[in-house]
N, C-alpha and C. Protein backbone atom coordinates (compact mmCIF):
# COMPACT_ATOMS: atom_id res chain seq x y z
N UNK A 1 -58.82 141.46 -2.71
CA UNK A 1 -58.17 140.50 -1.83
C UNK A 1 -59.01 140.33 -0.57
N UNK A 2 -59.18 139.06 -0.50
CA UNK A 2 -59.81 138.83 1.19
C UNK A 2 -59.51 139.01 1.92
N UNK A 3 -60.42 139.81 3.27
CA UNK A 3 -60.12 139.84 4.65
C UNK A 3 -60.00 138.48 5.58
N UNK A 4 -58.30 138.46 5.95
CA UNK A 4 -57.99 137.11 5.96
C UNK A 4 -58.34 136.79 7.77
N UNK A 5 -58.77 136.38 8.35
CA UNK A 5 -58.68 136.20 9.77
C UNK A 5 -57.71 134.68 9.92
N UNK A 6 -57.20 134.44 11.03
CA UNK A 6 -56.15 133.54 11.25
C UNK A 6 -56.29 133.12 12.33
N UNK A 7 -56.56 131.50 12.69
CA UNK A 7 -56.38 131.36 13.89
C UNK A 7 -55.44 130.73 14.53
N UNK A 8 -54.47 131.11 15.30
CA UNK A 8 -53.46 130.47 15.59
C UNK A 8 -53.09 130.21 17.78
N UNK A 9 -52.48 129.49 17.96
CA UNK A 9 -52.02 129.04 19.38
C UNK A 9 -50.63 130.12 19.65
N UNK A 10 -51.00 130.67 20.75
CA UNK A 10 -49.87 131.70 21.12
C UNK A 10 -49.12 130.72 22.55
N UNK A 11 -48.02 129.85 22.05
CA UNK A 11 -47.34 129.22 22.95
C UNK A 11 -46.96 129.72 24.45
N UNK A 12 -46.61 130.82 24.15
CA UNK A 12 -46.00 131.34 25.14
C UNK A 12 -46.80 131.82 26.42
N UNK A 13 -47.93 132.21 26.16
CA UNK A 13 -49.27 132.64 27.03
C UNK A 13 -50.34 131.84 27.23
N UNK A 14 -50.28 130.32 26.18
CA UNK A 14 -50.96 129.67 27.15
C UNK A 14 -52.09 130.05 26.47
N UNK A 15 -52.62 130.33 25.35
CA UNK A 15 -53.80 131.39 24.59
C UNK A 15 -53.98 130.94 23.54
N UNK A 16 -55.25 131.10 22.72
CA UNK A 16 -55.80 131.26 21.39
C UNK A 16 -55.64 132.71 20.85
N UNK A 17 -55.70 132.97 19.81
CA UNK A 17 -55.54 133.99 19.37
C UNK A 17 -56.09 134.58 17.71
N UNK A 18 -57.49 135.55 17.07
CA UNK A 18 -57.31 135.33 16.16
C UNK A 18 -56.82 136.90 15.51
N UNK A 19 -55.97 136.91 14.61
CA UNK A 19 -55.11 137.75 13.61
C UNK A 19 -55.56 137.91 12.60
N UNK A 20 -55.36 139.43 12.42
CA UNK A 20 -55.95 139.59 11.27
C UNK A 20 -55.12 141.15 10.75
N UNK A 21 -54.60 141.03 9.45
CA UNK A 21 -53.83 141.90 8.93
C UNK A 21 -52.50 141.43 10.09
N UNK A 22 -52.04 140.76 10.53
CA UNK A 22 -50.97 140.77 11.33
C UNK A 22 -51.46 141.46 12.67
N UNK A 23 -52.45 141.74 13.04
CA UNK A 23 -52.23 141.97 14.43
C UNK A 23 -53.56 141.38 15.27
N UNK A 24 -53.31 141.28 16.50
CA UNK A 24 -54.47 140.17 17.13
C UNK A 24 -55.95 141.22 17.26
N UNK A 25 -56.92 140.26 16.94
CA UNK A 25 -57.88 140.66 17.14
C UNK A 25 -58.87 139.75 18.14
N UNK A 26 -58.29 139.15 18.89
CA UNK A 26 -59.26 138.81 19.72
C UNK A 26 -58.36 137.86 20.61
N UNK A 27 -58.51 137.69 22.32
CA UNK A 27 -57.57 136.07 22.51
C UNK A 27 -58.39 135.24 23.67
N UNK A 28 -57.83 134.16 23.29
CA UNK A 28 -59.30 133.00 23.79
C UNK A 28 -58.52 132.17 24.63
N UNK A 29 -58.99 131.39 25.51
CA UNK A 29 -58.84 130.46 26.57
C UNK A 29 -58.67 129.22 25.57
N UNK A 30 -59.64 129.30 24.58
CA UNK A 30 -60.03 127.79 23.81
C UNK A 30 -60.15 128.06 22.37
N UNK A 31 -59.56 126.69 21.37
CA UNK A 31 -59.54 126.67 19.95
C UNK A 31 -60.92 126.70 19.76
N UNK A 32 -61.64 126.42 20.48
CA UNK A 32 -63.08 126.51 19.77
C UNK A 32 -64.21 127.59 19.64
N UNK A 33 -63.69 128.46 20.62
CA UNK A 33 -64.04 130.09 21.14
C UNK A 33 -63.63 131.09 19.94
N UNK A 34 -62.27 130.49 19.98
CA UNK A 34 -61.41 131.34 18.93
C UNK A 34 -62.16 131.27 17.12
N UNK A 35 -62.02 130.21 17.12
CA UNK A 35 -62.47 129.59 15.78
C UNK A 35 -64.12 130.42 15.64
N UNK A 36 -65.41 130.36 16.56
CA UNK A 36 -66.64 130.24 16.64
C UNK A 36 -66.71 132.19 16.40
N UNK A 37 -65.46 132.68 17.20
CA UNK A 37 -65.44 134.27 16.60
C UNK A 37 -64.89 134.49 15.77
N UNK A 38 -63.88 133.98 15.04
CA UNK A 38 -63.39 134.51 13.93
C UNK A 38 -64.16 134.28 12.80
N UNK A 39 -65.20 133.06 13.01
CA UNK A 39 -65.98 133.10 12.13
C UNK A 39 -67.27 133.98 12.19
N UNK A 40 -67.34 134.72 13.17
CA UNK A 40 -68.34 135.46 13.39
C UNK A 40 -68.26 136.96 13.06
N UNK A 41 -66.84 137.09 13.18
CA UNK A 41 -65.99 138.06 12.43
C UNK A 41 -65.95 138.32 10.96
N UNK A 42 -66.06 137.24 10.36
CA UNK A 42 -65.74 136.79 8.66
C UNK A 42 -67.14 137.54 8.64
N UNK A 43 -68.17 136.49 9.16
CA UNK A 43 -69.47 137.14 8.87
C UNK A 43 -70.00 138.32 8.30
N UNK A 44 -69.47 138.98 9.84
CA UNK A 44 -69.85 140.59 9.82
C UNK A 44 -69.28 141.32 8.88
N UNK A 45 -67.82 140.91 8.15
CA UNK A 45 -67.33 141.62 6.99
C UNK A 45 -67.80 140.95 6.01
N UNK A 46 -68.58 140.30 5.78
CA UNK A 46 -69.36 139.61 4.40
C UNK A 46 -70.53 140.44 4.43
N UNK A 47 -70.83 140.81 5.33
CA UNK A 47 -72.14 141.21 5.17
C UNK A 47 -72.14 143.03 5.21
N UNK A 48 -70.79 143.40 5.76
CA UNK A 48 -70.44 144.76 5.55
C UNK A 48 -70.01 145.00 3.87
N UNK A 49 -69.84 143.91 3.55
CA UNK A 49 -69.55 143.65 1.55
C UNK A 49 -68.26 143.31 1.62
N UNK A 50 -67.70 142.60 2.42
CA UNK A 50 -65.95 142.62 2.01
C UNK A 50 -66.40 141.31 1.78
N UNK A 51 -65.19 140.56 1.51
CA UNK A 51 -65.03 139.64 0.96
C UNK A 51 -63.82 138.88 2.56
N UNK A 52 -64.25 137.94 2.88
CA UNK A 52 -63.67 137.33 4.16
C UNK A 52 -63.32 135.87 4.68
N UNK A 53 -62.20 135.15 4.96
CA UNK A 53 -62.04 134.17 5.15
C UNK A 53 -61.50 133.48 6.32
N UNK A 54 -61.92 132.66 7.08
CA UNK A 54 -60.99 132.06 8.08
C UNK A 54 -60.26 131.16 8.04
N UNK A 55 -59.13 131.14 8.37
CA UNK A 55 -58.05 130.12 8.13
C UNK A 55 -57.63 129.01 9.85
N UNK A 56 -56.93 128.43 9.79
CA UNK A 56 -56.51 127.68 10.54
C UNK A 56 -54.79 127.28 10.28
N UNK A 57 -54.00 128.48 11.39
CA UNK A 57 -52.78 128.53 11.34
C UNK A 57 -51.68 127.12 10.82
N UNK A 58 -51.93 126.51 12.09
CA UNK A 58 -51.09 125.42 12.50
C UNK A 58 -51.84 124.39 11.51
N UNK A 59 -53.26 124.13 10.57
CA UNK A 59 -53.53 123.05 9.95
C UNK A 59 -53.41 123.58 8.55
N UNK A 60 -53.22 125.14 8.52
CA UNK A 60 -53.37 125.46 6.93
C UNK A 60 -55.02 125.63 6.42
N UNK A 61 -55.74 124.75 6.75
CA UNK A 61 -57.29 124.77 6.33
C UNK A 61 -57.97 126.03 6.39
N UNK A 62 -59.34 125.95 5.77
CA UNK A 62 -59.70 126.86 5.73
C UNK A 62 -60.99 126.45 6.15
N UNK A 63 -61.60 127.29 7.53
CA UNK A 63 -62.86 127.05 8.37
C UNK A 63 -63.75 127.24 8.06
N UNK A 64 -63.45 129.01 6.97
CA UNK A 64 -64.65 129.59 6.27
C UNK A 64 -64.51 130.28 5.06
């Protein structure tokens, strides 16, 4: 099963945020910060041998 990263908008704080296994791993000012590490994240577990994907909460898509 893939290491899923998630990027989603945390309403309440005003924040980016990306999740992973259910808990935050990183939180951003901007969707595009957020997005540019979680994919940088995916990376590093592709290349550690996992198998890794980034998603996009609120569109469903998939970034990477």
């Amino acid at each position: 099963m893939p290491l899923l990263f998630w990027v989603c908008r945390d309403e309440e704080e005003d924040r980016w945020l990306v999740i992973v296994e259910g808990q935050p791993y990183g939180e951003y000012l901007s969707e595009e910060l957020s997005i540019l590490d979680a994919i940088d994240f995916a990376a590093d577990a592709r290349i550690g041998g996992n198998t890794a994907e980034v998603w996009h909460r609120e569109t469903r898509a998939r970034l990477y």
